[in-house]
Protein backbone atom coordinates (compact mmCIF):
# COMPACT_ATOMS: atom_id res chain seq x y z
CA UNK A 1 44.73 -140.52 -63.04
CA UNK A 2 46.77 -141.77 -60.53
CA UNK A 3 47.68 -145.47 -60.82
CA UNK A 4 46.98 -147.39 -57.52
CA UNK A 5 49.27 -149.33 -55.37
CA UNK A 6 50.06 -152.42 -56.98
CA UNK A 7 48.10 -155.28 -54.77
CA UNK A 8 49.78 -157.62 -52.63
CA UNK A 9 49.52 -158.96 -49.25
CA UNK A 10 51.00 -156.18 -46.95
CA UNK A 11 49.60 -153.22 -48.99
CA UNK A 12 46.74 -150.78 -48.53
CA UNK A 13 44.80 -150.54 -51.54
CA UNK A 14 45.26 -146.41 -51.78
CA UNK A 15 46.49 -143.76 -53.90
CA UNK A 16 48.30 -141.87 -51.39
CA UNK A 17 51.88 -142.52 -50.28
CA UNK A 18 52.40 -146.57 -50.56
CA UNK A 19 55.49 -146.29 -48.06
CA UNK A 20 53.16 -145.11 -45.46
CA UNK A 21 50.45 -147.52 -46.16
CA UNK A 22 52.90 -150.97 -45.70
CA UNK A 23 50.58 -153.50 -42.86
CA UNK A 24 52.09 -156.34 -41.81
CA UNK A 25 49.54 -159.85 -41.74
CA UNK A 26 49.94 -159.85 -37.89
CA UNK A 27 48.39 -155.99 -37.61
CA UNK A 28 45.88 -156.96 -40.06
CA UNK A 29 45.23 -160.29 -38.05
CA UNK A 30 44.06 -157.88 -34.83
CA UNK A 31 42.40 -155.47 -36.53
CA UNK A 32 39.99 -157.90 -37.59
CA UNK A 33 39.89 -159.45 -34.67
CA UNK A 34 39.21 -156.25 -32.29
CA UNK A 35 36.54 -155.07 -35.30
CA UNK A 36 34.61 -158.49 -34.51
CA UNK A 37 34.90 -158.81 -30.78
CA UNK A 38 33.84 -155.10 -30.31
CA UNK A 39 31.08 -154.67 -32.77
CA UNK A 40 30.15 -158.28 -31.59
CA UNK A 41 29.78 -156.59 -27.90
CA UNK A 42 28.06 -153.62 -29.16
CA UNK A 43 25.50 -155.35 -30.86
CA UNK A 44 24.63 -158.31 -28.48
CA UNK A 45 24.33 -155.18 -26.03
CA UNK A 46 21.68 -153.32 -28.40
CA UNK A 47 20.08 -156.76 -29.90
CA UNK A 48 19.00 -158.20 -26.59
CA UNK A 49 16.05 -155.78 -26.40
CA UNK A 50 14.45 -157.26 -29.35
CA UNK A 51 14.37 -160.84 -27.99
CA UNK A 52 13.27 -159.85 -24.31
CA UNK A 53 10.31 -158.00 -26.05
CA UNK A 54 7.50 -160.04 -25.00
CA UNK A 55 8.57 -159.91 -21.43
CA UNK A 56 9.59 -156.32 -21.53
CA UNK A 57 6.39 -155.32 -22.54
CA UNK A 58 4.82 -157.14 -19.33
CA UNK A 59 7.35 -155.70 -17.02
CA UNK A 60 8.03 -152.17 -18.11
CA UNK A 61 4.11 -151.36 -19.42
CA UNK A 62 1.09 -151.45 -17.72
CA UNK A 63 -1.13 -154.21 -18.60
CA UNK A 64 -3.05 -154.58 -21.60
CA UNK A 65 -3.29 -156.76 -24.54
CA UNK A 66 -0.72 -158.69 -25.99
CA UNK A 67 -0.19 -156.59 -29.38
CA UNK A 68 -0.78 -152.91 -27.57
CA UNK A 69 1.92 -153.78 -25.01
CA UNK A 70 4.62 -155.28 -28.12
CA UNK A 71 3.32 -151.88 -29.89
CA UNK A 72 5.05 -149.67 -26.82
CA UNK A 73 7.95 -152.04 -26.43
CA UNK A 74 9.17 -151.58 -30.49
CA UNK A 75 7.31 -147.96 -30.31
CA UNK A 76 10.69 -147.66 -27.68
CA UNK A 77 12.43 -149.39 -29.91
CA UNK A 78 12.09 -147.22 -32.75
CA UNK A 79 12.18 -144.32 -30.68
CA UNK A 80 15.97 -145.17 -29.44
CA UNK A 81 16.80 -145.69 -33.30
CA UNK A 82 15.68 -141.56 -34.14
CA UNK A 83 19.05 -140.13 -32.24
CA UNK A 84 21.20 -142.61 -34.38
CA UNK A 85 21.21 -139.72 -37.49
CA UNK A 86 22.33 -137.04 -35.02
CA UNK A 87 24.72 -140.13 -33.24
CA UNK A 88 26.22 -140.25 -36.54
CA UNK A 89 26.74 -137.04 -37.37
CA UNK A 90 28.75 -136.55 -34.17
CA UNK A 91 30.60 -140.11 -34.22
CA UNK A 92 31.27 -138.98 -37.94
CA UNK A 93 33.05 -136.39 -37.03
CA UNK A 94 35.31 -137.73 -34.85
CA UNK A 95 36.11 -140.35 -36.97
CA UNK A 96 36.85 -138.15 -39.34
CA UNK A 97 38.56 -135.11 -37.55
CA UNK A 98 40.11 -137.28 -34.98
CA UNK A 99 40.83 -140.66 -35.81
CA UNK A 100 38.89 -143.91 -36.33
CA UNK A 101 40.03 -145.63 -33.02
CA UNK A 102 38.88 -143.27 -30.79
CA UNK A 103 35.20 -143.08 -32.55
CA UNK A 104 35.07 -146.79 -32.25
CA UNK A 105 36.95 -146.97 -28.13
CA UNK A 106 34.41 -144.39 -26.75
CA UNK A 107 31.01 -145.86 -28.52
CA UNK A 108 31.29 -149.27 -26.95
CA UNK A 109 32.00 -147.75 -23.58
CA UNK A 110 28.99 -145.70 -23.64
CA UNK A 111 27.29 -148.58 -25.24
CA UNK A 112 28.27 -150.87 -22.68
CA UNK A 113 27.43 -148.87 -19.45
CA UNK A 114 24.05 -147.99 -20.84
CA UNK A 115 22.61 -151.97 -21.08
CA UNK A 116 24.50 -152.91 -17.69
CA UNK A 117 21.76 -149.63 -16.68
CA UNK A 118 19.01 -151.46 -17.61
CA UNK A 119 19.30 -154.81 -15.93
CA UNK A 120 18.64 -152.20 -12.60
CA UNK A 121 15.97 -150.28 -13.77
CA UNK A 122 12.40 -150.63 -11.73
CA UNK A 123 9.34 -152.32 -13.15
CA UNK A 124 6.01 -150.12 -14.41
CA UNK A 125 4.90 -152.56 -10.68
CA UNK A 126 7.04 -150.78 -8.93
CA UNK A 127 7.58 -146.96 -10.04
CA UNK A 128 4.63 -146.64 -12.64
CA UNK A 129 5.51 -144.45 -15.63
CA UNK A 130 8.54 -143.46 -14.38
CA UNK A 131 9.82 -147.13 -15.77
CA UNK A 132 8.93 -147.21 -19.10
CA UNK A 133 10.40 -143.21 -19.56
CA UNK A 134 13.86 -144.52 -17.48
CA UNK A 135 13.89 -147.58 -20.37
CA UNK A 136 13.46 -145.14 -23.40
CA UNK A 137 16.31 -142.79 -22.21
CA UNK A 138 18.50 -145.50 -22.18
CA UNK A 139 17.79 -147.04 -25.30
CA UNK A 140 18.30 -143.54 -26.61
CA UNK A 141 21.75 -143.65 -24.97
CA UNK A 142 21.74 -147.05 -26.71
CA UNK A 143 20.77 -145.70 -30.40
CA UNK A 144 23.65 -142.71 -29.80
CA UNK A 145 26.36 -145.25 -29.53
CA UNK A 146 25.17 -147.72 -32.31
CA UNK A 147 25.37 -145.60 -34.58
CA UNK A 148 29.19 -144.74 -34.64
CA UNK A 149 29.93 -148.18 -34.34
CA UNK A 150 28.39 -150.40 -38.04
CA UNK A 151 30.08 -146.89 -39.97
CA UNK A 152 33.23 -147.00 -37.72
CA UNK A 153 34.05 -150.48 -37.94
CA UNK A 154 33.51 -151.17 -41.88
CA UNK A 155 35.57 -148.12 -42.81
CA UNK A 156 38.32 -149.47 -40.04
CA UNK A 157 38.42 -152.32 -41.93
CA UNK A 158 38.16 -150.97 -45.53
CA UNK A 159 40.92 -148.99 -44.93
CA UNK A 160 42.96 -151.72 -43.51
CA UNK A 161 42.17 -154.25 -46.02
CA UNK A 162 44.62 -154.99 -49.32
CA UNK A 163 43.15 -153.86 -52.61
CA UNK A 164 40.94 -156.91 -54.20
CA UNK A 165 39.47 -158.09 -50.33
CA UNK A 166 38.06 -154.75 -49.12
CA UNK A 167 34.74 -157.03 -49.36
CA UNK A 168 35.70 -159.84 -47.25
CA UNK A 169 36.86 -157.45 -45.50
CA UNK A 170 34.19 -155.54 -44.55
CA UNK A 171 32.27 -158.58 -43.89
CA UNK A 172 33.63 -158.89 -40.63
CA UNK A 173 31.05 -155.97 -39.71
CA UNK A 174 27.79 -158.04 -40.59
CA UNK A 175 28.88 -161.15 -39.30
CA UNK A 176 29.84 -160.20 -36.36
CA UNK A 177 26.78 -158.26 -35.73
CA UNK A 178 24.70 -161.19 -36.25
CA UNK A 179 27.14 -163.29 -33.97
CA UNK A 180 26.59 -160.31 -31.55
CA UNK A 181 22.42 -161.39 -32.14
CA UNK A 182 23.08 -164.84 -31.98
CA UNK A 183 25.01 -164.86 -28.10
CA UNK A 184 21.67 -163.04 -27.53
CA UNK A 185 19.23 -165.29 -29.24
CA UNK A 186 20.99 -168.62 -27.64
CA UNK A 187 21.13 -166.77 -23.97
CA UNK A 188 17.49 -165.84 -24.04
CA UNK A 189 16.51 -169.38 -25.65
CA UNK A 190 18.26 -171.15 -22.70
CA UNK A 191 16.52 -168.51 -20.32
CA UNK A 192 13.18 -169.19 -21.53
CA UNK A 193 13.92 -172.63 -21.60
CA UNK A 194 15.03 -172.96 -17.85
CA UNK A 195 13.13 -170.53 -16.31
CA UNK A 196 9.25 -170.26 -16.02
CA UNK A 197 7.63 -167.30 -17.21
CA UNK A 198 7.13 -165.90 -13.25
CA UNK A 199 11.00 -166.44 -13.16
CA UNK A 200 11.66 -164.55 -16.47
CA UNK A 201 9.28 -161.78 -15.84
CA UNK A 202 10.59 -161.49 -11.87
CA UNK A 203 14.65 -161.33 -12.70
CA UNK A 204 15.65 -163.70 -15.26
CA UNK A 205 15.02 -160.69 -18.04
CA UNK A 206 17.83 -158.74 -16.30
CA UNK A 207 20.45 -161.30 -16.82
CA UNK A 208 21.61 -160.36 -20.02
CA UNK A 209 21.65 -157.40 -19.65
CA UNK A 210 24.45 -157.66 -16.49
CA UNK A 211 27.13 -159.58 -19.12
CA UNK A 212 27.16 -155.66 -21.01
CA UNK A 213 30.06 -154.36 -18.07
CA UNK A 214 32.63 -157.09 -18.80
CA UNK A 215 32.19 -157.73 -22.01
CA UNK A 216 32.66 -153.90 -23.04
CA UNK A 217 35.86 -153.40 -21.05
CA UNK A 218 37.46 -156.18 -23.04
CA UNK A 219 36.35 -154.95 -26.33
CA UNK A 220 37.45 -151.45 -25.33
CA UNK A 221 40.87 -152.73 -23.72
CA UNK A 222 41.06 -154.59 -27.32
CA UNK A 223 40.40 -151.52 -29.46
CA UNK A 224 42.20 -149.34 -27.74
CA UNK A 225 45.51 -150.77 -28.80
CA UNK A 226 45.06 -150.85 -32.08
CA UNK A 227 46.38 -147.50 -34.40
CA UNK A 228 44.91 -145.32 -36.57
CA UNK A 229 44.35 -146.54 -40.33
CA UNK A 230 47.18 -146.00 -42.25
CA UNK A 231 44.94 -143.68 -45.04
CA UNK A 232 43.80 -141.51 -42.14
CA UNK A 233 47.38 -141.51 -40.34
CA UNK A 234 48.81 -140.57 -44.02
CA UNK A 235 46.20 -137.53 -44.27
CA UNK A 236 46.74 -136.59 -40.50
CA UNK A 237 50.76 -136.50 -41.69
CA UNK A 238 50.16 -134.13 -44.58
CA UNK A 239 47.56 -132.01 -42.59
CA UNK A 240 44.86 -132.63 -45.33
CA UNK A 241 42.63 -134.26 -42.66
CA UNK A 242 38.92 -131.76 -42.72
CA UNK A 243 38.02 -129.96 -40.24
CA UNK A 244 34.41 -130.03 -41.17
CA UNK A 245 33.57 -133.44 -42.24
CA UNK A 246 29.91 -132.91 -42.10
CA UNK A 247 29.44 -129.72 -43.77
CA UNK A 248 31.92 -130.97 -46.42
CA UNK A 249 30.42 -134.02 -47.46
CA UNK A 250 26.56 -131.87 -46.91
CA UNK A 251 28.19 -129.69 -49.76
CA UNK A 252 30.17 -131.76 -51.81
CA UNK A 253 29.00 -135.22 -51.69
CA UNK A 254 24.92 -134.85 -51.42
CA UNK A 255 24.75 -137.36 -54.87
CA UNK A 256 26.10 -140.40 -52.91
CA UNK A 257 24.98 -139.91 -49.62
CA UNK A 258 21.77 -140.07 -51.19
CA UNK A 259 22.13 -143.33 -53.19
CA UNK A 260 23.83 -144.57 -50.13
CA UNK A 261 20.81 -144.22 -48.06
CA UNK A 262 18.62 -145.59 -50.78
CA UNK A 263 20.95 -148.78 -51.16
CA UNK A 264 20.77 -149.06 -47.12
CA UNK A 265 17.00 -149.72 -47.55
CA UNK A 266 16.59 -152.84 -47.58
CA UNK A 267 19.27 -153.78 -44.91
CA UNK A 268 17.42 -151.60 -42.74
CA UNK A 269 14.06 -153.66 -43.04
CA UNK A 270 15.52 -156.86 -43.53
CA UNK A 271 17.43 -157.13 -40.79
CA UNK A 272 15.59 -156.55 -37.72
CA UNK A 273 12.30 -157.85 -39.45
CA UNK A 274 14.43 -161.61 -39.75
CA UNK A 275 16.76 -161.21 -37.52
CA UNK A 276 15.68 -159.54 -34.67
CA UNK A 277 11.63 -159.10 -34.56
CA UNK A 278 11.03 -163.00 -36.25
CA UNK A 279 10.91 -164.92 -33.41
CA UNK A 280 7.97 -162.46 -31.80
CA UNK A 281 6.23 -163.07 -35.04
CA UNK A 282 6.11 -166.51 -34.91
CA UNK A 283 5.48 -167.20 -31.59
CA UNK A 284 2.51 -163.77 -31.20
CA UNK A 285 1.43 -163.87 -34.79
CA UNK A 286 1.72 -167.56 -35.82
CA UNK A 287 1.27 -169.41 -32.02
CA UNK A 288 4.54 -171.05 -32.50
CA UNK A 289 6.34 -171.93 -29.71
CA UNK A 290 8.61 -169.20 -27.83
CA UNK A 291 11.68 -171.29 -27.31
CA UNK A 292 11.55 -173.06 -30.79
CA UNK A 293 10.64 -169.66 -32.14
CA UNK A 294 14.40 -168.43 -30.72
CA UNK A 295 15.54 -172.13 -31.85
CA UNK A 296 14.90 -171.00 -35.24
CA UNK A 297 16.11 -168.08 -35.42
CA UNK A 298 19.48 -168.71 -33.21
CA UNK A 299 19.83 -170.73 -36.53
CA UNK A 300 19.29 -168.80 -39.24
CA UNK A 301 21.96 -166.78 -37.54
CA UNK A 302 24.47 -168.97 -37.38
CA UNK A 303 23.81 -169.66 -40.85
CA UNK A 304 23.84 -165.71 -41.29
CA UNK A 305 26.86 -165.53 -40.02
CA UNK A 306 28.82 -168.14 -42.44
CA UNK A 307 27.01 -166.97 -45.36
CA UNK A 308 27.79 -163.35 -45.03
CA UNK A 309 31.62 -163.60 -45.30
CA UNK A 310 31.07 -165.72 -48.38
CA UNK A 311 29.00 -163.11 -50.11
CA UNK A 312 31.53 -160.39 -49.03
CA UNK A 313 34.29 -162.97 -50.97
CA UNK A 314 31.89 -163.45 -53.85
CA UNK A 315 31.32 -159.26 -54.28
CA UNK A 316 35.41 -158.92 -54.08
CA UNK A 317 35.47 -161.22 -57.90
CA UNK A 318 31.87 -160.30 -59.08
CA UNK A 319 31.33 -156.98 -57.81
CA UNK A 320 29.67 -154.78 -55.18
CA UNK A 321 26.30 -153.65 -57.55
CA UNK A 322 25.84 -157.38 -58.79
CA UNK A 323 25.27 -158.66 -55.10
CA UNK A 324 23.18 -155.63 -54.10
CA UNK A 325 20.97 -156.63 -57.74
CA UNK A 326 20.75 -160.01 -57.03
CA UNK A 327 20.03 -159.40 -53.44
CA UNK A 328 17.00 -156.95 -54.21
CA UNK A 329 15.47 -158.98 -56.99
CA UNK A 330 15.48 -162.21 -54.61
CA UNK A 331 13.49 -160.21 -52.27
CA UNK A 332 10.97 -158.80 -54.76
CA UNK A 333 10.55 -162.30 -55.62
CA UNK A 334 10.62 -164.36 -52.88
CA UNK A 335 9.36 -162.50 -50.22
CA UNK A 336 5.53 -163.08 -49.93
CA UNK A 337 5.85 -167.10 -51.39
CA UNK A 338 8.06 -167.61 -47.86
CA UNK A 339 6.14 -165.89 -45.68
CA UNK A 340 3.34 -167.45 -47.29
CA UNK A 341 4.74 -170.57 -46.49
CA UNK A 342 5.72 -170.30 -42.76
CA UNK A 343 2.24 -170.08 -41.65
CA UNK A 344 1.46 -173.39 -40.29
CA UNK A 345 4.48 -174.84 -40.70
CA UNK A 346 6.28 -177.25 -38.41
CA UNK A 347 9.25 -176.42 -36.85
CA UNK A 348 12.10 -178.22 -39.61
CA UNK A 349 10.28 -175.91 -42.52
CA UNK A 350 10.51 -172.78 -40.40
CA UNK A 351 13.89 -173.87 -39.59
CA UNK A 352 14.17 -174.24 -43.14
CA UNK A 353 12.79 -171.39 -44.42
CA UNK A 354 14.68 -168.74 -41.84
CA UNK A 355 17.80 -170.13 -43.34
CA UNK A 356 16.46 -169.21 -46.85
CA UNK A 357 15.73 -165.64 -45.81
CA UNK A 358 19.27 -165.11 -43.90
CA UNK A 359 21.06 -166.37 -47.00
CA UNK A 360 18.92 -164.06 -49.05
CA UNK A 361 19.90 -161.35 -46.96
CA UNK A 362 23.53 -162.07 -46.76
CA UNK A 363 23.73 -161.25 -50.11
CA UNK A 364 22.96 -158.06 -49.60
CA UNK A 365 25.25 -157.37 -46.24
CA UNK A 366 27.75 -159.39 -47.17
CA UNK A 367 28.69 -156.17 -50.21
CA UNK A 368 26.62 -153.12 -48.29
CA UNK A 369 29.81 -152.38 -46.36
CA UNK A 370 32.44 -152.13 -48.56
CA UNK A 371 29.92 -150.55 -51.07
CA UNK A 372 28.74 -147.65 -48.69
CA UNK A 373 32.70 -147.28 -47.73
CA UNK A 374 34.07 -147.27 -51.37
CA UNK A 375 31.61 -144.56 -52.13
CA UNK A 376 33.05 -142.16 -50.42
CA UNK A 377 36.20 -140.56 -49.97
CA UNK A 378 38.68 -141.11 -46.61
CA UNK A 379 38.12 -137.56 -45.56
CA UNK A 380 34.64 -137.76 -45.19
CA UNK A 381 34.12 -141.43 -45.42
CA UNK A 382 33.07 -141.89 -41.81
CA UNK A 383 30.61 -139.56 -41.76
CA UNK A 384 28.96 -140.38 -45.17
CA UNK A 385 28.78 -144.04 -44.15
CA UNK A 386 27.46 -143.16 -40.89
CA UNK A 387 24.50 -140.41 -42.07
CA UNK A 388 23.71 -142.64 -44.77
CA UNK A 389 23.46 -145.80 -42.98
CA UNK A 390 22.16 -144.43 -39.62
CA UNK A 391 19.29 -142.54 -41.49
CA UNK A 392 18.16 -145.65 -43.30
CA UNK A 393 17.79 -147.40 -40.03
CA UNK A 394 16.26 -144.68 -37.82
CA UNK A 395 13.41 -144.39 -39.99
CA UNK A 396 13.18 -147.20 -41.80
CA UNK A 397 15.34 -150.44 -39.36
CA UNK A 398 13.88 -148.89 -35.80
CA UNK A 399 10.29 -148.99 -36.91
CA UNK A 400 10.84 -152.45 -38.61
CA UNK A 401 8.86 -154.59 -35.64
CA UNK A 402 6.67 -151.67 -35.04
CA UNK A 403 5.22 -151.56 -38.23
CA UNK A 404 5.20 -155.12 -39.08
CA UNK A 405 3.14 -155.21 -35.95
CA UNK A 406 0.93 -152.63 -36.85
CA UNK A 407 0.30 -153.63 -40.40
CA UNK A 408 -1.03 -157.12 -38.80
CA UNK A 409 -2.94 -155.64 -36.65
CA UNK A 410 -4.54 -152.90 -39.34
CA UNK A 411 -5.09 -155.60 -42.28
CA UNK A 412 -5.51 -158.78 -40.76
CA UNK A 413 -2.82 -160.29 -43.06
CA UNK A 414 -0.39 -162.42 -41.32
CA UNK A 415 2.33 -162.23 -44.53
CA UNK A 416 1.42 -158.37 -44.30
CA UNK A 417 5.93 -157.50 -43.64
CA UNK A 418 6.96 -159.45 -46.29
CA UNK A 419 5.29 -156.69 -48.52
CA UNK A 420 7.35 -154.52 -46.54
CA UNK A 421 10.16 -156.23 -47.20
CA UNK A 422 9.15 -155.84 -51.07
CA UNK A 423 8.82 -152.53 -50.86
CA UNK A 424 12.30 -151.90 -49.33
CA UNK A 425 13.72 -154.00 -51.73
CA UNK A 426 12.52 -152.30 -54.93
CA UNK A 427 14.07 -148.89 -53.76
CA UNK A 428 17.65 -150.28 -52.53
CA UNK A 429 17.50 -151.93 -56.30
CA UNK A 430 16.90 -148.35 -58.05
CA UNK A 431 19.64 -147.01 -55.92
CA UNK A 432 21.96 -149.84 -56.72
CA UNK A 433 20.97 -149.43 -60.37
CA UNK A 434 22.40 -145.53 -60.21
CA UNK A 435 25.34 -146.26 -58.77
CA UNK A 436 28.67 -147.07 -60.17
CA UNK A 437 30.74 -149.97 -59.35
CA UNK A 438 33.61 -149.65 -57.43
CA UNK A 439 34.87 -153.08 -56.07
CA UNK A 440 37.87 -152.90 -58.56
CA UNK A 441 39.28 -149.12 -58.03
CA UNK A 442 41.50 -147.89 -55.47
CA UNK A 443 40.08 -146.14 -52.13
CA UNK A 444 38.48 -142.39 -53.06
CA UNK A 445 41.16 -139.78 -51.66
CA UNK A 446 39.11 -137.01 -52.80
C-alpha cells in the first residue's frame, strides 16, 4: 500500500505526487472563504422559497384552503428537487472531466439569474395558470443548479484540506448552507414584521428574491479566481483524469454510491423538515405566531451553524461512522418526545427545543460531507457525491414539507413528521453500519 503524505500544515492529505500537492495557509484561507460565500449565495437563493411559502401559495395559486394551497406550493417544491439527480449527473461530470472550479463558477450563475427571475414573475391574479407553471420552471432551473453546488463545494474542500481536518473541513459546506437559510429566515422575519400581510402579498414577497443578481456576481467573481484542486490538477498533469465519470463510477463503484445514498437519508428529511418547512408548521399546524415562528427558527440556525463546524472537528478525532451512529440513534430516540413537546408550547420552549433538534442534526452534517467525499475516489468523486446526495434529496429532501403536510392532513396527528424523521433515521443508521470508516486514511486515488 502506498504510505500517505506525512500530515502537516501545507500538505494535501493524498497519495499521489506530494510535490504537487504543497498549499500554502493563505490559498487554503480563500478557498474556504469563496466555498462559504458562494454556497452561502446559492442556498439563501434556493431557501427563500420555503419561508415565503404561505404567501406564495396566496399569490401564485388560486384560492382555496390554507393546507391545499401549502400542498401546491411544496408540491412545486418537490417538483424543482426531481431534476437535481439528472443536475448532478451533468455537474458531476464536469467536475470531474473538467475541473472543480468551473462546476462550482457556472452553478451559482445559473442559480443566481434564476431567483432574480422570480421576484418578476406575474401573480395567478394577473395571468392565471400561466403563473404557477412560469414559478415551477424556474424552481426547476433552481433544483439544476443546486445540485452541483453541496457535491462541488465539499469535495473542493476535501481535496484542499490537510490530512486529519478533511472534517472541519468539509463543514464549511453545511454551515454555510444554513447561514445561506438564516440571511433568509432573518430577511423574511423582518418583512413580515414590517409589512402587513396586503404589503407582503402585493410586493414585499419579491424583495428577496431581487438581492439573488448581486450577491451571485460576487460569489462568482470570488470563485472564479480560485484554481483547480491540487489532486485533480495532479491527475489532469498525468492525463489519468476519466473521460466518463458517470459510466465509470455506474460500473465500478455501484457498492458505495448505494450506501452513500442510504447514509444521505436522514439529512435529506431532516433538514428541510427543521430547517426550512418548521416555521410553516408551527405557525399552520400549531397557530403559533408567523414572525416568532421565523424567530425560532432564525435561531436554531444560528445555533446550526456553530454547532456544525464543531461536529465536523469532533468526526476529524472520533470518526466519520461514530457521528453518523450517534446522529441516527438520537433521532430514533428523540424524535416523537420533541415534537410531542412543542405542541402548546410557549415561545422560550420552542426556542428551546429547535435548538435541540439543530444540534441533533449537526451531528449528522457536521461528518456527511467528508464521509460521502472520502468514499469515493478523486476521479469520480464529484459525481458519486453528487448522484448520491442529489438522489437522496429529490425524493426524499424535496418532498420533506409536502409530505409532512400531507401526513397531517391524512392522520390527524400533529407529531405525524417526526415519525418521518424516525423512519429516515433508521435507514441512514443501517447504511452507516455497512460502511467502513475512513476519517483516518488518505484520499481514494482509485
Amino acid at each position: 500500500m502506498t504510505t500517505p503524505a506525512t500530515p502537516g500544515p501545507e500538505t494535501v492529505g493524498s497519495t499521489a505526487d506530494t510535490k504537487s500537492l504543497v498549499v500554502d495557509r493563505g490559498t487554503r484561507r480563500r478557498v474556504v472563504a469563496a466555498s462559504f460565500v458562494g454556497n452561502f449565495v446559492e442556498w439563501f437563493d434556493y431557501a427563500v422559497y420555503g419561508y415565503l411559502a404561505a404567501t406564495i401559495s396566496t399569490v401564485f395559486f388560486p384560492a382555496s384552503d390554507p393546507t391545499t394551497g401549502l400542498l401546491l406550493t411544496f408540491g412545486v417544491f418537490a417538483i424543482s428537487f426531481l431534476v437535481r439527480p439528472l443536475g448532478g449527473i451533468v455537474w458531476g461530470h464536469i467536475g470531474d472531466k473538467v475541473g472543480r472550479r468551473a462546476a462550482l463558477s457556472y452553478s451559482i450563475l445559473i442559480m443566481s439569474i434564476a431567483t432574480f427571475a422570480i421576484a418578476f414573475l406575474p401573480t395567478y391574479s394577473a395571468v392565471g395558470i400561466a403563473a404557477p407553471i412560469l414559478l415551477l420552471v424556474i424552481r426547476i432551473v433552481q433544483g439544476f443548479s443546486a445540485s452541483g453546488e453541496y457535491a462541488g463545494a465539499s469535495s473542493f474542500l476535501v481535496e484542499y484540506a490537510p490530512d486529519g481536518r478533511r472534517g472541519l473541513y468539509a463543514a464549511v459546506v453545511p454551515a454555510s448552507t444554513a447561514a445561506g437559510l438564516l440571511f433568509g429566515s432573518l430577511l423574511t422575519a423582518l418583512l413580515t414584521a414590517l409589512l402587513s400581510d396586503a404589503q407582503m402579498h402585493d410586493w414585499g414577497w419579491r424583495l428577496p428574491f431581487l438581492l439573488a443578481a448581486p450577491m451571485g456576481l460576487i460569489g462568482r467573481y470570488i470563485r472564479y479566481r480560485l484554481e483547480d484542486t491540487p489532486v485533480f490538477k495532479a491527475l489532469e498533469v498525468g492525463e489519468e483524469v476519466s473521460k466518463t465519470p458517470v459510466k465509470e463510477m455506474f460500473r465500478v463503484y455501484r457498492k458505495p454510491l448505494l450506501l452513500a445514498l442510504g447514509a444521505t437519508l436522514l439529512n435529506a428529511v431532516a433538514f428541510y423538515m427543521l430547517l426550512s418547512y418548521m416555521p410553516t408548521y408551527l405557525a399552520q399546524e400549531l397557530g403559533f405566531g408567523a414572525t416568532e415562528s421565523l424567530v425560532t427558527t432564525t435561531v436554531a440556525l444560528a445555533a446550526y451553524v456553530g454547532f456544525t463546524f464543531l461536529t465536523g472537528l469532533a468526526s476529524d478525532r472520533f470518526g466519520r461512522r461514530t457521528m453518523l451512529i450517534l446522529a441516527s440513534v438520537l433521532f430514533i430516540v428523540a424524535a416523537v418526545p420533541t415534537f410531542v413537546l412543542l405542541d402548546g408550547a410557549g415561545f422560550l420552549t420552542i426556542l428551546l427545543l429547535q435548538v435541540v433538534l439543530a444540534a441533533m442534526l449537526t451531528v449528522n452534517d457536521g461528518a456527511l460531507p467528508s464521509f460521502l467525499a472520502e468514499m469515493f475516489p478523486t476521479r469520480v468523486r464529484y459525481t458519486g457525491f453528487a448522484v448520491s446526495f442529489n438522489l437522496a434529496n429529490a425524493i426524499f429532501g424535496g418532498t420533506a414539507p409536502f409530505v409532512a403536510t400531507l401526513l397531517i392532513s391524512q392522520t390527524g396527528s400533529e407529531i405525524a413528521p417526526a415519525w418521518y424523521l424516525v423512519a429516515a433515521a433508521a435507514v441512514s443508521l443501517v447504511a452507516v453500519l455497512a460502511s467502513r470508516e475512513t476519517s483516518r486514511e488518505p484520499l481514494r486515488e482509485n
